[in-house]
C-alpha atoms as a PDB file:
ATOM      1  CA  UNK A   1       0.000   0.000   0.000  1.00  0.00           C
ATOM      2  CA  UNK A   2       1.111   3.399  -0.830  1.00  0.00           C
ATOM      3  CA  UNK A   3      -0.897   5.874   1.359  1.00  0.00           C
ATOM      4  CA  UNK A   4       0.775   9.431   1.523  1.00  0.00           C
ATOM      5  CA  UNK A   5      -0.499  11.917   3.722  1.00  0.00           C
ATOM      6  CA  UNK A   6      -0.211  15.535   3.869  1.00  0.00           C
ATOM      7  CA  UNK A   7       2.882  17.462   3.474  1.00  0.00           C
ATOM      8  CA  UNK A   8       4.488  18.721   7.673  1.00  0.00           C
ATOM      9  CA  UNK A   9       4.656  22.184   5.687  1.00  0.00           C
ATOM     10  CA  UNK A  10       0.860  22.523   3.923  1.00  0.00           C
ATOM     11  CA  UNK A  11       0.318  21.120   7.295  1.00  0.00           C
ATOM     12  CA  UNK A  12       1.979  23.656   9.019  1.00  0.00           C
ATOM     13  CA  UNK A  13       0.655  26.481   7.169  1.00  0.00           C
ATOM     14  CA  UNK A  14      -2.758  25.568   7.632  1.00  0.00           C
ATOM     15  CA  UNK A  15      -2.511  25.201  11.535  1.00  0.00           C
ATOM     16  CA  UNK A  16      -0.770  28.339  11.605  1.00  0.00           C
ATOM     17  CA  UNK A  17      -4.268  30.030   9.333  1.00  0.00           C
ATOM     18  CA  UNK A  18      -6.652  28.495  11.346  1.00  0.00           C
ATOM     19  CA  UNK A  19      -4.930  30.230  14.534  1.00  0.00           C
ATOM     20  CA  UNK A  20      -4.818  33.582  12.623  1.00  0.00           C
ATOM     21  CA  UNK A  21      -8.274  33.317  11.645  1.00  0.00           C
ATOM     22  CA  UNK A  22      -9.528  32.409  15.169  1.00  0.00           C
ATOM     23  CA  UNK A  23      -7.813  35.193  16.722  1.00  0.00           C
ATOM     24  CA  UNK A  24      -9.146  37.496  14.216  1.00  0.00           C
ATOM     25  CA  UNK A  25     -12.624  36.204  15.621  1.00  0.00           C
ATOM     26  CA  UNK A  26     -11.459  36.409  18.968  1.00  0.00           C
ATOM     27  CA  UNK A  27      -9.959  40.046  18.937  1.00  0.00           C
ATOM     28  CA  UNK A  28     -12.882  41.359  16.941  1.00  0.00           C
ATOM     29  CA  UNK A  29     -15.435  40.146  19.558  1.00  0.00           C
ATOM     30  CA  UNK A  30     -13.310  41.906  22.099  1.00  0.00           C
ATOM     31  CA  UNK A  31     -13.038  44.741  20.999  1.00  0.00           C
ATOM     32  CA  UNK A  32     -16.708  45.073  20.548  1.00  0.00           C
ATOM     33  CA  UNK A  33     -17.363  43.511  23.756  1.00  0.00           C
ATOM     34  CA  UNK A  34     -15.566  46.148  25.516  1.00  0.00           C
ATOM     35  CA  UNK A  35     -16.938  49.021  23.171  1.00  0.00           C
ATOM     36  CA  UNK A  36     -20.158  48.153  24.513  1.00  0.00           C
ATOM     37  CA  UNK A  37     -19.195  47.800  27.969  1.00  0.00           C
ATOM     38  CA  UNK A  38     -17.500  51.069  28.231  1.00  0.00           C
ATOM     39  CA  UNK A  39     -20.480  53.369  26.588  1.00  0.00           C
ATOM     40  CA  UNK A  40     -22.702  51.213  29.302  1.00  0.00           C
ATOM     41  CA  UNK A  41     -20.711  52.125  32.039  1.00  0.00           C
ATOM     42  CA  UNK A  42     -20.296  55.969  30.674  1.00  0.00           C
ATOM     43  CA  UNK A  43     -23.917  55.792  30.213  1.00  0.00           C
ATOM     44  CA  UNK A  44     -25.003  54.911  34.052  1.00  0.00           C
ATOM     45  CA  UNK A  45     -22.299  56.975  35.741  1.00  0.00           C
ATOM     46  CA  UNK A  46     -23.683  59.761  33.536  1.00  0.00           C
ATOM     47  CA  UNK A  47     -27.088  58.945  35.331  1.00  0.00           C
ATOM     48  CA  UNK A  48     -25.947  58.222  38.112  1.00  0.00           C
ATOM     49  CA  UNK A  49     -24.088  61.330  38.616  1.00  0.00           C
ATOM     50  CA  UNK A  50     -27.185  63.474  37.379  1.00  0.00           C
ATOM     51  CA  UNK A  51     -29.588  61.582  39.791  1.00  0.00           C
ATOM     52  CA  UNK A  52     -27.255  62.254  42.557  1.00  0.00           C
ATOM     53  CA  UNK A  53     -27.448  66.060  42.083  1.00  0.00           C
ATOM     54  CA  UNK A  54     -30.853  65.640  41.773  1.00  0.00           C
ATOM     55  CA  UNK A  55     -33.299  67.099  44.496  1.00  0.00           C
ATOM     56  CA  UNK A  56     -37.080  68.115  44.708  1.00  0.00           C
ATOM     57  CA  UNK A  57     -39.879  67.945  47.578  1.00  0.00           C
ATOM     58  CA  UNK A  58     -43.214  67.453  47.741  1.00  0.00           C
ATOM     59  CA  UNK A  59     -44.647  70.800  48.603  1.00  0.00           C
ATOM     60  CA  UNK A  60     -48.162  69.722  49.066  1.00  0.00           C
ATOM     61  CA  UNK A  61     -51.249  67.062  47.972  1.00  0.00           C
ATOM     62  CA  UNK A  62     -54.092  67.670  47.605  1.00  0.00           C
ATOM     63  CA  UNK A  63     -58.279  66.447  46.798  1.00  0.00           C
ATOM     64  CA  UNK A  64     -59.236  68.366  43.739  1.00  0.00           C
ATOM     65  CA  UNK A  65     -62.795  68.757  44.519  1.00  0.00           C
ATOM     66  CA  UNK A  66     -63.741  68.235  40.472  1.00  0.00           C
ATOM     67  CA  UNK A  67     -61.840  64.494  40.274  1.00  0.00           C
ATOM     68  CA  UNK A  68     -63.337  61.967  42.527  1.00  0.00           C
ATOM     69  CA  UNK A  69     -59.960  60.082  40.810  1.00  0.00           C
ATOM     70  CA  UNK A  70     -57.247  62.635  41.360  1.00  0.00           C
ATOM     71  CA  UNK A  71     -54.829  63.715  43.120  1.00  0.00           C
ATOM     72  CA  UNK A  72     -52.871  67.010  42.738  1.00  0.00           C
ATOM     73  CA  UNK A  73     -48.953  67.016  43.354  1.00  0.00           C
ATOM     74  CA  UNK A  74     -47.265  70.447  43.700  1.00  0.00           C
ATOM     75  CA  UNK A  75     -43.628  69.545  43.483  1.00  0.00           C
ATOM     76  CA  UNK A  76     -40.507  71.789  43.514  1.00  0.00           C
ATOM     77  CA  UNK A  77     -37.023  71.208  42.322  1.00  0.00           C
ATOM     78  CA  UNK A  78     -34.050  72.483  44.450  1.00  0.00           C
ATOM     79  CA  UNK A  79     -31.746  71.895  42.001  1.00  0.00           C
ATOM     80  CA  UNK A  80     -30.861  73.307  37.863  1.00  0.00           C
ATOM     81  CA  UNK A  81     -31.715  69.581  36.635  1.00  0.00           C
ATOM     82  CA  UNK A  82     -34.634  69.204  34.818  1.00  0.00           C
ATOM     83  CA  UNK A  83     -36.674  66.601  35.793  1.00  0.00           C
ATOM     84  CA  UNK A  84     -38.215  64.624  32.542  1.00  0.00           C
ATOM     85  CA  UNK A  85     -41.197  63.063  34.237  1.00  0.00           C
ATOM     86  CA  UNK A  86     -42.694  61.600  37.139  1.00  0.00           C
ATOM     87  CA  UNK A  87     -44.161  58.323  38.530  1.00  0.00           C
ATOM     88  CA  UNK A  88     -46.127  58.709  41.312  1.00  0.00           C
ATOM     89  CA  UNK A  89     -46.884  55.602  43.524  1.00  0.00           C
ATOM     90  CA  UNK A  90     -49.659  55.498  46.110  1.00  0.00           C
ATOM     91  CA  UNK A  91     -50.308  53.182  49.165  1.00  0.00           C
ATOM     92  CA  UNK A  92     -53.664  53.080  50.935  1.00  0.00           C
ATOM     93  CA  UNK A  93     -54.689  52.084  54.317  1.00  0.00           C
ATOM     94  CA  UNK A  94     -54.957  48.539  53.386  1.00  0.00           C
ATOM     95  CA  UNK A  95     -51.396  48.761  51.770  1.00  0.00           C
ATOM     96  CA  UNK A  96     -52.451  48.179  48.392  1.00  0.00           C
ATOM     97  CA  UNK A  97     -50.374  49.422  46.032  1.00  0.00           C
ATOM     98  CA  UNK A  98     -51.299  51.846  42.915  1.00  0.00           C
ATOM     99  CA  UNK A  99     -48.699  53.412  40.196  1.00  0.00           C
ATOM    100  CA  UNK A 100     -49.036  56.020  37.402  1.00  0.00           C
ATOM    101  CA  UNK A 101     -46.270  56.572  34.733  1.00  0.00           C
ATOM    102  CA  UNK A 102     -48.547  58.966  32.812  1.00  0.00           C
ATOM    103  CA  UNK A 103     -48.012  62.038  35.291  1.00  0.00           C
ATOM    104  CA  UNK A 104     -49.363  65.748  33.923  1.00  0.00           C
ATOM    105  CA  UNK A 105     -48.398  69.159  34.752  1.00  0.00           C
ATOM    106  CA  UNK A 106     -51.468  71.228  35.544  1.00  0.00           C
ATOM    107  CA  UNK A 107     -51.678  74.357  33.464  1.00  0.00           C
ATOM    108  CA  UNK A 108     -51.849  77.765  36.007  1.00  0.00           C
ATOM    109  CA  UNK A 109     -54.071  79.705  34.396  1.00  0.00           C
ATOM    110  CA  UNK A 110     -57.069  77.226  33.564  1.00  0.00           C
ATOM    111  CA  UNK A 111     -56.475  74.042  36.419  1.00  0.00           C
ATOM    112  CA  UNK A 112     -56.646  71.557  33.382  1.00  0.00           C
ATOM    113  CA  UNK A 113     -54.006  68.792  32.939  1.00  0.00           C
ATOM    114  CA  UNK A 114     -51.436  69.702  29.960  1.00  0.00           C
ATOM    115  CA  UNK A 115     -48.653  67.121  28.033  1.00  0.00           C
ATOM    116  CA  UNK A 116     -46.121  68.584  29.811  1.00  0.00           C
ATOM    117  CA  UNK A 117     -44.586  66.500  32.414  1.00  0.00           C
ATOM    118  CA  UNK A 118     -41.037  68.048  33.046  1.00  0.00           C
ATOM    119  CA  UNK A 119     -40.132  70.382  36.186  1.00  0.00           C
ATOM    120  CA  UNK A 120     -37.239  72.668  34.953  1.00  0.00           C
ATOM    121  CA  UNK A 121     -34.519  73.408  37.492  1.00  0.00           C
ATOM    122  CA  UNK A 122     -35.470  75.516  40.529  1.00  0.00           C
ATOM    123  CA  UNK A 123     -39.378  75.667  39.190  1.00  0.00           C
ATOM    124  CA  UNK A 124     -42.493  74.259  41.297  1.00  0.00           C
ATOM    125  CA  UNK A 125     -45.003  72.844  39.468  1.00  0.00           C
ATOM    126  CA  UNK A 126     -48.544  71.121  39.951  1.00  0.00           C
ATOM    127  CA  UNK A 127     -48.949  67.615  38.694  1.00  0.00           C
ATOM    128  CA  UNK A 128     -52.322  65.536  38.349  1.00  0.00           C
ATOM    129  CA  UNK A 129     -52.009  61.708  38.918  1.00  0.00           C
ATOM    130  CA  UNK A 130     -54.845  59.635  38.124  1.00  0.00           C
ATOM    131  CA  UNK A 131     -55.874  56.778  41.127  1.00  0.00           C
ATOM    132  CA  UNK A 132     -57.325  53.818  39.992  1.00  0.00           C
ATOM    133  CA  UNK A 133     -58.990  52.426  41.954  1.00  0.00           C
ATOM    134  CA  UNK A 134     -60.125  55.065  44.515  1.00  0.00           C
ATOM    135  CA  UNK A 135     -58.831  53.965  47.806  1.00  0.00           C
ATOM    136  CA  UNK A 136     -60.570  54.587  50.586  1.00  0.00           C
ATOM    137  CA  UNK A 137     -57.954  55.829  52.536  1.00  0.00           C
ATOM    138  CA  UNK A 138     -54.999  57.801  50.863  1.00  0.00           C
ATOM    139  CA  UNK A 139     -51.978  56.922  53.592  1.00  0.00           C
ATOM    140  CA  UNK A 140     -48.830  57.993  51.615  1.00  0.00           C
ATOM    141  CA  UNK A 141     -47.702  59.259  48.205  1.00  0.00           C
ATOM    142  CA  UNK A 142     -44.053  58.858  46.612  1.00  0.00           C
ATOM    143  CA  UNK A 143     -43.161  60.603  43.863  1.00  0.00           C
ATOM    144  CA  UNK A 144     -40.061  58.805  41.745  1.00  0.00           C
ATOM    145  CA  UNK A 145     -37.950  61.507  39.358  1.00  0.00           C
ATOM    146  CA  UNK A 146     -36.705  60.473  35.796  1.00  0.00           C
ATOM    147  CA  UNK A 147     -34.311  62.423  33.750  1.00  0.00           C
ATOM    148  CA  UNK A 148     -33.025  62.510  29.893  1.00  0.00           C
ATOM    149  CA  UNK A 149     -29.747  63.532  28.777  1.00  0.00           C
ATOM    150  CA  UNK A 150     -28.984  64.142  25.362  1.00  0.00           C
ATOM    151  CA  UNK A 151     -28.901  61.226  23.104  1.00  0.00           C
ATOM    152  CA  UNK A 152     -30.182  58.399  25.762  1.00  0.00           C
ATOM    153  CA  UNK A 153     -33.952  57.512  26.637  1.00  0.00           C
ATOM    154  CA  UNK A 154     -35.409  58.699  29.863  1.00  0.00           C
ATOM    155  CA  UNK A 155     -33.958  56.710  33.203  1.00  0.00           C
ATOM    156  CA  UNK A 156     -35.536  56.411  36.647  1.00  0.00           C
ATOM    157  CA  UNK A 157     -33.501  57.725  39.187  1.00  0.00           C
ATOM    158  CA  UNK A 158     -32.944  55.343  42.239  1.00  0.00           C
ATOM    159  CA  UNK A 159     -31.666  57.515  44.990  1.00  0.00           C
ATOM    160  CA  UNK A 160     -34.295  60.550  43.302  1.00  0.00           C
ATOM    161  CA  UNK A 161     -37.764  59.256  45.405  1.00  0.00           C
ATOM    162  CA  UNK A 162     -39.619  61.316  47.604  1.00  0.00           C
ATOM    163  CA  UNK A 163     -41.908  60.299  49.737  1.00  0.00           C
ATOM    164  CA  UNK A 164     -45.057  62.309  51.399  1.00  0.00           C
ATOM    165  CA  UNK A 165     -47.284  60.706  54.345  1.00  0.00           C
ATOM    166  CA  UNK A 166     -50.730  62.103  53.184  1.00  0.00           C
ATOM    167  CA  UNK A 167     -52.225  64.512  56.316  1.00  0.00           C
ATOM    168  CA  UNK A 168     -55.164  63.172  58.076  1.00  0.00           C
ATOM    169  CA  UNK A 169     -57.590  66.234  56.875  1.00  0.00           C
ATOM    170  CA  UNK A 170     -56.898  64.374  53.806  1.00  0.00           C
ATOM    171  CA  UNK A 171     -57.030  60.835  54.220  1.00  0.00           C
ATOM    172  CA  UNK A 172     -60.433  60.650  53.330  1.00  0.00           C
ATOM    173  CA  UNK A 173     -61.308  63.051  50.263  1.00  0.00           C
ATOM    174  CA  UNK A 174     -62.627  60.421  48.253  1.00  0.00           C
ATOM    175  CA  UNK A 175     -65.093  59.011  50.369  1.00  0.00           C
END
């Protein structure tokens, strides 16, 4: 029998392109791996930093007499940070549990609820959330800040919630 195998150098030279070409793979994944991770990492410290500076109070809540299913937030920012929009949780006297993502800035002049849901820096501002369903007993209201910087979507600040126990004249408005 006369088998013949491969040549040691074709041999060679095809171990050695294999290697290239999986390190190619290897190094390109890399770099794009850590691309990513980096602009993640710039991304939340950006946050981060922004929802650190970040600071507002709740100035007041109250029963609008015209909404058996509202409440009205007057909020005030103590900061220059604009403040892209609001959720507003709510906990009743049985601890259950409501949230509202679509928060809206009252409009001074006529009382109705506009689009706008930003506070700019330093501003106060009246904000209408929506209960559903009425509780019985309104026990405490936090409000929960998001911001926007340029180029990202809007992000919930952690540390940025502020929370108001509801006064006992107003516990009961909606019943």
């Amino acid at each position: 029998m006369n088998k013949k195998g491969i040549s040691p150098l074709i041999a060679t030279v095809l171990i050695i392109g294999f290697t290239v070409a999986l390190a190619a793979i290897v190094i390109t994944w890399g770099v794009r791996f850590t691309e990513t991770t980096q602009e993640n990492v710039a991304r939340e410290t950006d946050v981060g930093l922004t929802c650190s500076r970040l600071s507002f109070d709740i100035e007041s809540v109250d029963c609008p007499g015209t909404s058996p299913t509202s409440v009205d937030v007057t909020i005030s920012s103590n900061t220059n940070q604009e403040i892209h929009s609001f959720i507003i949780r709510t906990t009743d006297s049985a601890d259950n549990i409501g949230v509202d993502n679509d928060v809206y800035a009252l409009d001074p002049l006529t009382g109705l609820p506009t689009t706008v849901q930003s506070l700019d820096g330093f501003d106060a501002d009246e904000f209408r959330y929506d209960i559903s369903p009425v509780p019985a007993a309104l026990r405490e209201i936090e409000v929960i800040a998001r911001i926007q910087l340029p180029g990202q979507n809007p992000a919930t600040c952690q540390a940025g919630i502020q929370r108001y126990v509801v006064p006992v004249s107003h516990i009961n408005c909606y019943s």
